[in-house]
C-alpha atoms as a PDB file:
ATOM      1  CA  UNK A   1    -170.095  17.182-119.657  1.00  0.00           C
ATOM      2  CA  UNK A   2    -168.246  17.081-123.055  1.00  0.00           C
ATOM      3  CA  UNK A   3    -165.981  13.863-123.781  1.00  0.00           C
ATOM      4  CA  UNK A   4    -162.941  14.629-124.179  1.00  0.00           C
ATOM      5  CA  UNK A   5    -161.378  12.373-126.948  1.00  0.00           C
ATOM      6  CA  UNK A   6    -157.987  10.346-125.799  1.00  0.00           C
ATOM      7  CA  UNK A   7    -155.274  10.567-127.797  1.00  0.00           C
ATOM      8  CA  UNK A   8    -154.276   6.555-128.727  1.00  0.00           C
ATOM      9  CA  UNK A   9    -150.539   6.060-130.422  1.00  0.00           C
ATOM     10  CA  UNK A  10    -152.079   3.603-132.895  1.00  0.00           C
ATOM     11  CA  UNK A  11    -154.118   7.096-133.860  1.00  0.00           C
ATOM     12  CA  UNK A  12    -150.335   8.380-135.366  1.00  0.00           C
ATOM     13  CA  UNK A  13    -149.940   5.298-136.328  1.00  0.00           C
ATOM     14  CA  UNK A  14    -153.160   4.938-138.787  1.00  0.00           C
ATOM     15  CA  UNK A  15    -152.642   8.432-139.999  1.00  0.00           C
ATOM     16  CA  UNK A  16    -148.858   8.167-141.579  1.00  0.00           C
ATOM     17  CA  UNK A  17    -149.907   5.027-142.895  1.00  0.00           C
ATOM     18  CA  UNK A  18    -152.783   7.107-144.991  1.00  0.00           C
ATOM     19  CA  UNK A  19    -150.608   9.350-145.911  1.00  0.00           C
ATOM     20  CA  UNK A  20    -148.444   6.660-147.306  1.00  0.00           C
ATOM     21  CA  UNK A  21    -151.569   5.279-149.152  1.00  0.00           C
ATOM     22  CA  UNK A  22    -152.401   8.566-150.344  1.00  0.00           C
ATOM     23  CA  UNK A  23    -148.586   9.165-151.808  1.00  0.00           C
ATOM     24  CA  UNK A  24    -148.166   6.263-153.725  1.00  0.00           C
ATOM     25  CA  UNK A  25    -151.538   6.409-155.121  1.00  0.00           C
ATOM     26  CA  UNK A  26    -150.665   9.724-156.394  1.00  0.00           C
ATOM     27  CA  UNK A  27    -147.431   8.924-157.996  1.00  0.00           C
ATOM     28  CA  UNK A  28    -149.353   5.569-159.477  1.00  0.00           C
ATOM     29  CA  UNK A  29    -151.566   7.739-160.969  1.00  0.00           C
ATOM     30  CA  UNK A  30    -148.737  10.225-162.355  1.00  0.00           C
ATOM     31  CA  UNK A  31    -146.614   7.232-163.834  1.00  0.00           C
ATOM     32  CA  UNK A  32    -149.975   6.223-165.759  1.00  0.00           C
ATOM     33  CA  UNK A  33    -150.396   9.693-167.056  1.00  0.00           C
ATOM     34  CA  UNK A  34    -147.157  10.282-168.453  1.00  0.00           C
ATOM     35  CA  UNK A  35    -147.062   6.473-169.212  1.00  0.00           C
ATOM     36  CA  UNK A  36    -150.328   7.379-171.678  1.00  0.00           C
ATOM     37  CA  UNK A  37    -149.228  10.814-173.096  1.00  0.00           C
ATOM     38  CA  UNK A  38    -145.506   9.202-173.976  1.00  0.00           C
ATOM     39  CA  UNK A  39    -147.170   6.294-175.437  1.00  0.00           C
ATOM     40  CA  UNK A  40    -149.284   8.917-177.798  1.00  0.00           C
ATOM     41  CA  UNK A  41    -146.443  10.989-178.442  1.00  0.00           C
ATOM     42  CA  UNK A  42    -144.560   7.853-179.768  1.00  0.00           C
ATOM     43  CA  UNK A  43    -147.330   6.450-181.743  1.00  0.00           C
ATOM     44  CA  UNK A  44    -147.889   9.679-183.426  1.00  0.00           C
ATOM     45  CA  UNK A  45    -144.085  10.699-184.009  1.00  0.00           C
ATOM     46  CA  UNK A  46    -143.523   6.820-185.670  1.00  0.00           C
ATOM     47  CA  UNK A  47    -146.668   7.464-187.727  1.00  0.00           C
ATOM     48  CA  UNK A  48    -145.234  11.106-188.812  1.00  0.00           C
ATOM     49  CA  UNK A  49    -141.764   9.829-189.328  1.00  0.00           C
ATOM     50  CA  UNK A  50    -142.313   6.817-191.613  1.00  0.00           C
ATOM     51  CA  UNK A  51    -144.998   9.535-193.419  1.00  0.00           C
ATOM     52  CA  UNK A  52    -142.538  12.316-194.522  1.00  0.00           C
ATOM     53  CA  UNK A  53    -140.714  10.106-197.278  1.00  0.00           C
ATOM     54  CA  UNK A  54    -144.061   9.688-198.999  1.00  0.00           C
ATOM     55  CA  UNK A  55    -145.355  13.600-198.483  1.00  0.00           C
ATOM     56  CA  UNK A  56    -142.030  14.470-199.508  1.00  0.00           C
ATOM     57  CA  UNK A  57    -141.969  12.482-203.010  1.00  0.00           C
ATOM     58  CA  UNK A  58    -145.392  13.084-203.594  1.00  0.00           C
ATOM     59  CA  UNK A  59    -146.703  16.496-202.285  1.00  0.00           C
ATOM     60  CA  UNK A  60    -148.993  17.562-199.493  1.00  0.00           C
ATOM     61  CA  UNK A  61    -151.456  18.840-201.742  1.00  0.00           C
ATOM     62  CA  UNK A  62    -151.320  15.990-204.130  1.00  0.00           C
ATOM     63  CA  UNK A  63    -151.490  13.554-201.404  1.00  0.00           C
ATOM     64  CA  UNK A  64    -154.512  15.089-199.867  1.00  0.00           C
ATOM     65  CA  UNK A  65    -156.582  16.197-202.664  1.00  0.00           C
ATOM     66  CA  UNK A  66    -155.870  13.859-205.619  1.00  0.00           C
ATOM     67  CA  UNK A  67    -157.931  11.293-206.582  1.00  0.00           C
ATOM     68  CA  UNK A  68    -155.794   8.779-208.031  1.00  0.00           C
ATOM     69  CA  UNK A  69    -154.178   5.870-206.372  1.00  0.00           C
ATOM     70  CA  UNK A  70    -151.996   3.996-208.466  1.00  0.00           C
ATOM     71  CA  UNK A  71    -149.294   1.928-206.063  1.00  0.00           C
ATOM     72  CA  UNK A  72    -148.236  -0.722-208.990  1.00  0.00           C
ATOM     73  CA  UNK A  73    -147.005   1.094-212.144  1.00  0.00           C
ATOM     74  CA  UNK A  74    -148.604   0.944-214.689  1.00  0.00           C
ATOM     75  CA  UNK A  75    -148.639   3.201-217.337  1.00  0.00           C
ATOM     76  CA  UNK A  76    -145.066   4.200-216.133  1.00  0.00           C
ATOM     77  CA  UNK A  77    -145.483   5.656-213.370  1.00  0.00           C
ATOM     78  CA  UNK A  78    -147.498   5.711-209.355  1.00  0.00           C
ATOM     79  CA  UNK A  79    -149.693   8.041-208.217  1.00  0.00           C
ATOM     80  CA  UNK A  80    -150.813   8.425-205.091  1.00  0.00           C
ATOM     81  CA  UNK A  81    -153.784  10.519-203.945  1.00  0.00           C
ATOM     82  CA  UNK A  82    -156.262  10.165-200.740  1.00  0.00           C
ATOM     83  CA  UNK A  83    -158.675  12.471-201.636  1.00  0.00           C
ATOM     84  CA  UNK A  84    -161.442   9.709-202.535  1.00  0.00           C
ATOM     85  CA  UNK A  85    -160.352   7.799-199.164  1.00  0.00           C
ATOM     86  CA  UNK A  86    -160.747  10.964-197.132  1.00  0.00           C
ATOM     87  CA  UNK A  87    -164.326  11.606-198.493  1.00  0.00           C
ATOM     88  CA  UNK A  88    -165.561   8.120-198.380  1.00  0.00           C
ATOM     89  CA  UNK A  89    -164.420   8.267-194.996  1.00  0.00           C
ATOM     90  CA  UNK A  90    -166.365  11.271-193.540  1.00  0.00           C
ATOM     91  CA  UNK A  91    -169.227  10.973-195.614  1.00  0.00           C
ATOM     92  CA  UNK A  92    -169.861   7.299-194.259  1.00  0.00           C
ATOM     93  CA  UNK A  93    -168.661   8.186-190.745  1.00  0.00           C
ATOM     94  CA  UNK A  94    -171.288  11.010-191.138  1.00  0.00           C
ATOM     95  CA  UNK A  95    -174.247   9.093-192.652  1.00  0.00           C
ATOM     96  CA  UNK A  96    -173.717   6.212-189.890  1.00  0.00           C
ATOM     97  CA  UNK A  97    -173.392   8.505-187.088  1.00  0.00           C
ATOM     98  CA  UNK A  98    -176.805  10.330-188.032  1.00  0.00           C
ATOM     99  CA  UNK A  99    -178.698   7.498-188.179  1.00  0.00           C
ATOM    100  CA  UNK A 100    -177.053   5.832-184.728  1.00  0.00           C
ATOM    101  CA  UNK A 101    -177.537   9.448-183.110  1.00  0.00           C
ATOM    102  CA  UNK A 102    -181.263   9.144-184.429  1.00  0.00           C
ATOM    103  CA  UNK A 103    -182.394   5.630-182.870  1.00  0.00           C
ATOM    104  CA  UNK A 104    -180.014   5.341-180.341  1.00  0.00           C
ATOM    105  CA  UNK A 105    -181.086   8.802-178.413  1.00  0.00           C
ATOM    106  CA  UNK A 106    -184.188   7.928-178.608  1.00  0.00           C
ATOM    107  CA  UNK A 107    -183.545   4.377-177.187  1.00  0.00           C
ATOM    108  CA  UNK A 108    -181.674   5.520-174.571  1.00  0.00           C
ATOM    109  CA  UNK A 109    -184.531   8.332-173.273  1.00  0.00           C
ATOM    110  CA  UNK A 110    -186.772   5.349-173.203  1.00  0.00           C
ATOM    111  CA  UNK A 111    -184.609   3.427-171.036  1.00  0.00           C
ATOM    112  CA  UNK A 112    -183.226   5.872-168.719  1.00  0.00           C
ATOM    113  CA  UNK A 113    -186.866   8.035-168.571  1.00  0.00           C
ATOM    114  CA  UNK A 114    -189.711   5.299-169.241  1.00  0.00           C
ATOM    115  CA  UNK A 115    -188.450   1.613-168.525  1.00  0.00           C
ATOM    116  CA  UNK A 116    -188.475   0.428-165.314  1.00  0.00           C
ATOM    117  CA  UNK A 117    -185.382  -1.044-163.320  1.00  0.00           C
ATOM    118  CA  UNK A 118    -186.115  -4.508-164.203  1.00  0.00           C
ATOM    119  CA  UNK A 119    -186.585  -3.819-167.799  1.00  0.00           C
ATOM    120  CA  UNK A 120    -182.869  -1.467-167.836  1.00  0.00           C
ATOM    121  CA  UNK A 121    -181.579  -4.658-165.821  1.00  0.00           C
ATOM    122  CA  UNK A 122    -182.894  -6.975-168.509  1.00  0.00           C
ATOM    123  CA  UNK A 123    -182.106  -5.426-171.368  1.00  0.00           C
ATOM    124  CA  UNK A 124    -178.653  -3.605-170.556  1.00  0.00           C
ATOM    125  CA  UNK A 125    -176.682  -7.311-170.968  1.00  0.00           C
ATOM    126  CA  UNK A 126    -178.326  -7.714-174.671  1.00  0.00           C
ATOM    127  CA  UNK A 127    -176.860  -3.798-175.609  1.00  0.00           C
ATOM    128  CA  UNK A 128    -173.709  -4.965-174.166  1.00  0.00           C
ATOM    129  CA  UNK A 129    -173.711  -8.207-175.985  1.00  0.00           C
ATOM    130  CA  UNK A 130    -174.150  -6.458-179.322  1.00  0.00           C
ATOM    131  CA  UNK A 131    -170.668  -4.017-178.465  1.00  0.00           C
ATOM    132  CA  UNK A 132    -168.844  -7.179-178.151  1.00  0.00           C
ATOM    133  CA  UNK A 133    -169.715  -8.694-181.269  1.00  0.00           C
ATOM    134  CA  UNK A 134    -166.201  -8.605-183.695  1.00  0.00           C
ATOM    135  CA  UNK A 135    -166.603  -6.405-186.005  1.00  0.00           C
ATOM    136  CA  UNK A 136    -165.804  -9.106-188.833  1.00  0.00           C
ATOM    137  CA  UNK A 137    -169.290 -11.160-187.680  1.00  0.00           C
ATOM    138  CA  UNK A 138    -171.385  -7.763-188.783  1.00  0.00           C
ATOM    139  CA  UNK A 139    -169.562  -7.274-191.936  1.00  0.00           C
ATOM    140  CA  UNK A 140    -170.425 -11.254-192.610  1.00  0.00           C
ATOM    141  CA  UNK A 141    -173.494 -10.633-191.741  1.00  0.00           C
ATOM    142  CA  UNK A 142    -174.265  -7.357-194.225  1.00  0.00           C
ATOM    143  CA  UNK A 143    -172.532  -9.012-196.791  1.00  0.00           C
ATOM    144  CA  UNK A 144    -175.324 -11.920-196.710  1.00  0.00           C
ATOM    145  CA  UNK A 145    -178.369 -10.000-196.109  1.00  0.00           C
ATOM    146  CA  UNK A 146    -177.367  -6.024-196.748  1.00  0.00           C
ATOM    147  CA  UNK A 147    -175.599  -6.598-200.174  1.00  0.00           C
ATOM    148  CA  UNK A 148    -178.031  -9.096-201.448  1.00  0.00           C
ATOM    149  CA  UNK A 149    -180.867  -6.551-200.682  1.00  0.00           C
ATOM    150  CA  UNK A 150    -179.614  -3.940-202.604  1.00  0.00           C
ATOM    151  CA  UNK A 151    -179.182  -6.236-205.047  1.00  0.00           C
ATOM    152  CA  UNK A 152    -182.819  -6.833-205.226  1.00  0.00           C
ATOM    153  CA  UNK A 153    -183.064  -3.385-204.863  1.00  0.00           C
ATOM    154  CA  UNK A 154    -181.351  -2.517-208.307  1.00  0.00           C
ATOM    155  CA  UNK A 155    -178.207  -1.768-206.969  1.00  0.00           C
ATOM    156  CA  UNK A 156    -175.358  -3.664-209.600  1.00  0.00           C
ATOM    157  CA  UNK A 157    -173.411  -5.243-206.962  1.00  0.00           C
ATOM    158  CA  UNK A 158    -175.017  -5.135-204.079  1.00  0.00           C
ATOM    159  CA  UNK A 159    -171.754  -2.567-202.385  1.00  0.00           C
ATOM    160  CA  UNK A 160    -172.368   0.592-201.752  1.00  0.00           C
ATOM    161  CA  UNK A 161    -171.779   3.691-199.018  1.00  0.00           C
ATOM    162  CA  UNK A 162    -175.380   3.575-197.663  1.00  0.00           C
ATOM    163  CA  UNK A 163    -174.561  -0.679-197.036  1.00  0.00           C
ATOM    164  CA  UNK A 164    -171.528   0.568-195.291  1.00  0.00           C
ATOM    165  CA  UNK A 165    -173.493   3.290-192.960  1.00  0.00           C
ATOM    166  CA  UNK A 166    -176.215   1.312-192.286  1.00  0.00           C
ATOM    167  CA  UNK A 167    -173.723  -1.259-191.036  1.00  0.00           C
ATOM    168  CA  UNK A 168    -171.522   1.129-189.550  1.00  0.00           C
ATOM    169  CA  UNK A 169    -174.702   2.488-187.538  1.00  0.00           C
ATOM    170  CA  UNK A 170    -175.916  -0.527-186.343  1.00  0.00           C
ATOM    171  CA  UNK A 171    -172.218  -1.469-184.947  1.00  0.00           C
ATOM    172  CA  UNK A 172    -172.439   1.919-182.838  1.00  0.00           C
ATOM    173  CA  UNK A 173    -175.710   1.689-181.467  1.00  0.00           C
ATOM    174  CA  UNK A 174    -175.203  -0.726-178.512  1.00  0.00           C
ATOM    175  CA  UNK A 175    -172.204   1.690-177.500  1.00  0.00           C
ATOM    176  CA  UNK A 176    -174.386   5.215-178.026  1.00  0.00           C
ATOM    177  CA  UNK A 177    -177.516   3.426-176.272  1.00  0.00           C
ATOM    178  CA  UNK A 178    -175.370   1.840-172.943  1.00  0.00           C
ATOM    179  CA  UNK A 179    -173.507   5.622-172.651  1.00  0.00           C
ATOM    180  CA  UNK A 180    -175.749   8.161-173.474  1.00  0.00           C
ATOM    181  CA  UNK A 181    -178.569   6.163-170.989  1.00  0.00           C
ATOM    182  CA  UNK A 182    -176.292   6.571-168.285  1.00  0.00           C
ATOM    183  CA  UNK A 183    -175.996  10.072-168.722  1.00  0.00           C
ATOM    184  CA  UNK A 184    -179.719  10.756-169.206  1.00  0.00           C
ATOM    185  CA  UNK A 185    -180.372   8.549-166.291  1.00  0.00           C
ATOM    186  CA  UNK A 186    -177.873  10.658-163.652  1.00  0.00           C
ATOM    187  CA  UNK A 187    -179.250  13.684-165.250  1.00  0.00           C
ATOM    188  CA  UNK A 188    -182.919  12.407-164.776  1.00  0.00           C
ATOM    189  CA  UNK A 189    -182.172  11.177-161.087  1.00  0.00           C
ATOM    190  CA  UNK A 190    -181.065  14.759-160.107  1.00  0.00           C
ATOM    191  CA  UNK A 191    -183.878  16.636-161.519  1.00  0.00           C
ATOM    192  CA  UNK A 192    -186.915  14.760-161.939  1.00  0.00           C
ATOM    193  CA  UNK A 193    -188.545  14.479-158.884  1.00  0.00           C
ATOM    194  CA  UNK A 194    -187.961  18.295-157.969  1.00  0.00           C
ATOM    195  CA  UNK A 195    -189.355  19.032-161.482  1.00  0.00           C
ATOM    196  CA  UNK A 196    -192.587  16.215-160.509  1.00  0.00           C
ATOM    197  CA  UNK A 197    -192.793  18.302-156.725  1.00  0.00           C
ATOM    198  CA  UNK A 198    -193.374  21.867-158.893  1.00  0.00           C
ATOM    199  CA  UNK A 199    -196.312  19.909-160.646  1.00  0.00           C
ATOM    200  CA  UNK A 200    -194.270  19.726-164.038  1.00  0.00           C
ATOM    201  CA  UNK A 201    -195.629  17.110-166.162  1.00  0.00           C
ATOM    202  CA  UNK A 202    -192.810  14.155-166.538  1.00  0.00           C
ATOM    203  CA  UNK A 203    -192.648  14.302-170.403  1.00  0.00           C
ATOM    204  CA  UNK A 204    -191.848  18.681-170.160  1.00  0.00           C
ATOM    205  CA  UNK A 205    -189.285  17.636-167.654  1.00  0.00           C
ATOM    206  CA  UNK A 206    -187.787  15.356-170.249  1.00  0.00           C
ATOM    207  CA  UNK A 207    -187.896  17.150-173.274  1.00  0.00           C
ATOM    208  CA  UNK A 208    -186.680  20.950-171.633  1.00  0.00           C
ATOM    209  CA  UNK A 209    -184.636  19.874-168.683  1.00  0.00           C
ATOM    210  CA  UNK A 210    -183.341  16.495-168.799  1.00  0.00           C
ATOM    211  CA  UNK A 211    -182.289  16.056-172.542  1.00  0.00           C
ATOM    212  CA  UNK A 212    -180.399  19.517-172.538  1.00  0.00           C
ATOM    213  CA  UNK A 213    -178.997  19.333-169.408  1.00  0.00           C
ATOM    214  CA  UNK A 214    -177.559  15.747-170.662  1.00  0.00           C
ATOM    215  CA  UNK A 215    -176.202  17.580-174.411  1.00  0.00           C
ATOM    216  CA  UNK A 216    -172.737  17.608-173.207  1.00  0.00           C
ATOM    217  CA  UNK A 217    -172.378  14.287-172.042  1.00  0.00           C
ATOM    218  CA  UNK A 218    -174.340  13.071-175.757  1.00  0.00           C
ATOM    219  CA  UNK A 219    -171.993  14.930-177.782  1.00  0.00           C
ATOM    220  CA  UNK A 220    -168.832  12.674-175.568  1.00  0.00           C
ATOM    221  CA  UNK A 221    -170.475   9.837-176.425  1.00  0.00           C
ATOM    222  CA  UNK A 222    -171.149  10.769-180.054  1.00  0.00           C
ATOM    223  CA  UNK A 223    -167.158  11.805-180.570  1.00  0.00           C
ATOM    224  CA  UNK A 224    -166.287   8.872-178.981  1.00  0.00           C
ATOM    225  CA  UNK A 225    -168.659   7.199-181.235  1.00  0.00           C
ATOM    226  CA  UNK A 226    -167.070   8.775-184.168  1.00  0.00           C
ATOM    227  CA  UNK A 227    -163.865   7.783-183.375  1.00  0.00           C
ATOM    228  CA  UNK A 228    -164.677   4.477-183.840  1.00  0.00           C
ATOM    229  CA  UNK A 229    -166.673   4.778-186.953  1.00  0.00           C
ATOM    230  CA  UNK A 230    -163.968   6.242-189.012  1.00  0.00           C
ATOM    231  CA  UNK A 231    -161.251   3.970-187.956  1.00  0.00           C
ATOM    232  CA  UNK A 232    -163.739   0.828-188.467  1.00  0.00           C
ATOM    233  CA  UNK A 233    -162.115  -1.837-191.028  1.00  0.00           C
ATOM    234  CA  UNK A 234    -163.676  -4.961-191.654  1.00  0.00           C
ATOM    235  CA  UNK A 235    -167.316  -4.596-191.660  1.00  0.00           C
ATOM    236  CA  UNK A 236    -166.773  -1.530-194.002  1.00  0.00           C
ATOM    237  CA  UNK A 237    -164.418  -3.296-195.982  1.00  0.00           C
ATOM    238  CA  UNK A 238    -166.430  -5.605-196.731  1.00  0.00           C
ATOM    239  CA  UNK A 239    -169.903  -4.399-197.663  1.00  0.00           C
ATOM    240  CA  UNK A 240    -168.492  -0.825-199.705  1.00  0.00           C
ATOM    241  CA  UNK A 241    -167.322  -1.869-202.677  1.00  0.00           C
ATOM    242  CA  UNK A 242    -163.295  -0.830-202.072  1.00  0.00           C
ATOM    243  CA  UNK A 243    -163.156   1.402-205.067  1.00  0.00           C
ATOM    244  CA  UNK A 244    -161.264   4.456-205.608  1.00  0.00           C
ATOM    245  CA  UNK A 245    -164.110   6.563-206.112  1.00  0.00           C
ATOM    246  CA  UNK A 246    -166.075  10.030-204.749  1.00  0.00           C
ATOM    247  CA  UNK A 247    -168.381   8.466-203.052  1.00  0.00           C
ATOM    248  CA  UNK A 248    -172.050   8.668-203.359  1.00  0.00           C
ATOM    249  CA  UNK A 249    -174.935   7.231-201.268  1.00  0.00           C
ATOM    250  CA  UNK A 250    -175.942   4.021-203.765  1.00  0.00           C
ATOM    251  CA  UNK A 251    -172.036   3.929-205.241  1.00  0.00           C
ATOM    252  CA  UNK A 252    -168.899   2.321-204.082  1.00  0.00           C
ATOM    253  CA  UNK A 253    -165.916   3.823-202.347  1.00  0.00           C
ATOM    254  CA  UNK A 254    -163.428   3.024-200.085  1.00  0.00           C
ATOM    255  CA  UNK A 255    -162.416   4.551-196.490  1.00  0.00           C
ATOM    256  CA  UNK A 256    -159.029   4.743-195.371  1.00  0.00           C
ATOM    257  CA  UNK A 257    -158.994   2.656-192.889  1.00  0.00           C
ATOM    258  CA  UNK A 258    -160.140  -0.232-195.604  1.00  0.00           C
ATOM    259  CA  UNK A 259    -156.960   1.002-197.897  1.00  0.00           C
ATOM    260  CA  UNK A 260    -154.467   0.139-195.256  1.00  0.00           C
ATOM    261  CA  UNK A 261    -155.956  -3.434-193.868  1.00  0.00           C
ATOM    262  CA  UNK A 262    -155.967  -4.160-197.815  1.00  0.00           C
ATOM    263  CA  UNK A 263    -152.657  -3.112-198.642  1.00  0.00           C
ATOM    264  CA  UNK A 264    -150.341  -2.879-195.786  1.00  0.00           C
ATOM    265  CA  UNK A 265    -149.407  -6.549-195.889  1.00  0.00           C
ATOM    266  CA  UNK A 266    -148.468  -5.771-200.119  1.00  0.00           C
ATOM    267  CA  UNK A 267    -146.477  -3.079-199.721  1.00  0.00           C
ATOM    268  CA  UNK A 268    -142.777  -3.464-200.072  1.00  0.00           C
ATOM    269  CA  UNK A 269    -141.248  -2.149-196.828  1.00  0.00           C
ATOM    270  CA  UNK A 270    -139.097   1.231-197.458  1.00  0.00           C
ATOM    271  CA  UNK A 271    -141.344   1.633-200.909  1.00  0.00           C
ATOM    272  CA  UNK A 272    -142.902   4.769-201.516  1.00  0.00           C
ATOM    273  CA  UNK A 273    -146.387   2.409-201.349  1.00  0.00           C
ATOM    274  CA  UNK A 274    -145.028   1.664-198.048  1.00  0.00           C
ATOM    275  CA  UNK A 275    -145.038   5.152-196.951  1.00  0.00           C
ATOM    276  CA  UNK A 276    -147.631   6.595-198.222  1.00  0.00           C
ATOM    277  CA  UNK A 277    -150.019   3.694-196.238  1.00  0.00           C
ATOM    278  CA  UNK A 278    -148.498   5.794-193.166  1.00  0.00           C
ATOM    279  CA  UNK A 279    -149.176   8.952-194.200  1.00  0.00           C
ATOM    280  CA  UNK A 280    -152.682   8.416-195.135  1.00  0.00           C
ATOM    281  CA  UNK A 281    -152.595   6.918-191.371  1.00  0.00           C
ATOM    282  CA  UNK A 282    -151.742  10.305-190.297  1.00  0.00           C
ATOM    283  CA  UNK A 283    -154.314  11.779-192.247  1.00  0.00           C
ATOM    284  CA  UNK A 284    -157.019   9.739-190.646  1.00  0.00           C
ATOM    285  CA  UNK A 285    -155.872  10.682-187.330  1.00  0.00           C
ATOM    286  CA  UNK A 286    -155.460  14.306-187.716  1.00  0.00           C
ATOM    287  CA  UNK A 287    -158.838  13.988-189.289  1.00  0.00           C
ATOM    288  CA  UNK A 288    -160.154  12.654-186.057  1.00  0.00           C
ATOM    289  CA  UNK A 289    -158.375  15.370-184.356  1.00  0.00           C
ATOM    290  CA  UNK A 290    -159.456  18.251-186.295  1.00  0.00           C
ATOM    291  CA  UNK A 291    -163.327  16.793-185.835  1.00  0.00           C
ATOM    292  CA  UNK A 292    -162.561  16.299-181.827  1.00  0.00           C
ATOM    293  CA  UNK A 293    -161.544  20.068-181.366  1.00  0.00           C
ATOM    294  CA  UNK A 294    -164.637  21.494-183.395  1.00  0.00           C
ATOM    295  CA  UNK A 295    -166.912  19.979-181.594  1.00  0.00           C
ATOM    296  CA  UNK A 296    -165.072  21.029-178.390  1.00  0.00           C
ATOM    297  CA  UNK A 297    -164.816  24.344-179.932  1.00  0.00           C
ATOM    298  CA  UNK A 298    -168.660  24.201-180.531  1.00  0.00           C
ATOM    299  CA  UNK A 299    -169.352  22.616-176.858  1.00  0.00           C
ATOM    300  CA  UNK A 300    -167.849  25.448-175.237  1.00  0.00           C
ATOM    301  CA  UNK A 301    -169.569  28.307-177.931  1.00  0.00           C
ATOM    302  CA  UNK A 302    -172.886  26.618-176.355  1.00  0.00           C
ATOM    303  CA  UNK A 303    -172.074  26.420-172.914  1.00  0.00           C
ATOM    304  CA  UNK A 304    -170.709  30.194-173.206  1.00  0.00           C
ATOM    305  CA  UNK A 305    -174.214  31.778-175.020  1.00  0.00           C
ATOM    306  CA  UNK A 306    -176.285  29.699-172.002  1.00  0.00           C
ATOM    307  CA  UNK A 307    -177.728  26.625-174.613  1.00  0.00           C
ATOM    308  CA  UNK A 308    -176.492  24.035-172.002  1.00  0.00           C
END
């Protein structure tokens, strides 16, 4: 004979006090939203309105694509032009992330795929040891070994881009290693032993399922990754050179980032110095933006032809 369940009042009770739960979780997590987007919209606005004085004097065009920076006057007259700041900035953004991506993917397949649970367990607090070393410690640290290598090296002082990628990419290997492991590791969990039932060897699995199927969640890390590499100050600062030049692989330059920690604190406030710091802010982060939708332009091209 089927039980009949027995209605309790404490039942009511439990369930309005869910609800309740439920509700103000939901509006918590609405205030934090909004909370998140408004504090964007106001970083991004301040940046754009202390920005316009500068475009205005100087030019877009100038601004982005001259090569001259020239704050103090000196023959007469300031110049200001970001275009050497902009390309040391991608092109050792670029060169860091490609040799991070290189090691780091590989480091993590090893971990998630090969390395046992003890070894992940062991080694995990030593990646996330090296993510929490200050930035400031590496660039101390490439400034005494880096620098005085290429030195040896024939390099005339020692500061160049590749010292500043090489730098760069060992600061975001910890980060690409810890996140793209745990990707390839739920990835691997959810297909490997069907693939190892079917009788397909474990290092096919890895190379045609588990790798591919973990691309998307790779390329987050890598933007993410990116982010940081092209906003990074210190460590930069100090082992490129900070000179207003193209940049080239054994030459100096100077990122944007490094251009604003070094002259920020300078420039007279309400100067056209001032705000053209700021507007070469706002060039850095519409950089970042413009890099953040093509590769979510390009994501979404591969998921759309089948390729993940």
């Amino acid at each position: 004979m089927k039980k009949v369940p027995v209605f309790r009042p404490g039942h009511f009770f439990n369930y309005k006090m869910k609800r309740k739960r439920d509700t103000v979780f939901i509006i918590l997590v609405v205030l934090f939203t909004i909370v998140t987007v408004l504090t964007l919209v106001f970083v991004i606005g301040f940046i754009t309105i202390e920005s316009v004085p500068a475009l205005r004097e100087v030019g877009i065009k100038d601004f982005l694509f001259g090569q001259t920076w020239m704050p103090v006057e000196y023959t007469g007259t300031t110049s200001f032009g970001i275009g050497n700041f902009i390309a040391g900035t991608v092109f050792v953004s670029i060169l860091a992330m490609f040799m991070a991506s290189v090691i780091s993917i590989g480091a993590a397949t090893w971990l998630a795929c090969v390395a046992g649970e003890r070894s992940r367990k062991l080694i995990y607090p030593f990646v996330e040891l090296l993510a929490g070393v200050p930035s400031v410690v590496y660039g101390f640290i490439g400034l005494t070994t880096l620098v005085r290598l290429f030195i040896r090296w024939g390099v005339h002082t020692g500061s160049c881009c590749l010292a500043a990628g090489i730098m760069l990419a060992i600061m975001l290997f910890p980060f690409l290693v810890s996140s793209c492991s745990d990707t390839i590791l739920k990835i691997k969990n959810r297909y490997l032993p069907s693939a190892e039932m079917l009788g397909i060897s474990k290092w096919y699995a890895i190379t045609n399922m588990i790798l591919p199927a973990s691309f998307p969640g790779i390329l987050t890390s890598m933007v993410l990754a990116i982010g940081r590499a092209m906003g990074e100050t210190m460590a930069v600062m100090m082992v490129m050179g900070n000179a207003n030049l193209f940049p080239s692989l054994l030459g100096k330059g100077e990122t944007i980032a490094s251009a604003i920690a070094l002259e920020m604190g300078t420039a007279l406030v309400g100067s056209t110095h001032y705000h053209a710091l700021y507007a070469s802010g706002l060039a850095l982060v519409i950089l970042l933006l413009i890099i953040n939708l093509g590769i979510h332009f390009l994501r979404n091209s591969f998921e759309r032809k089948g390729l993940l």
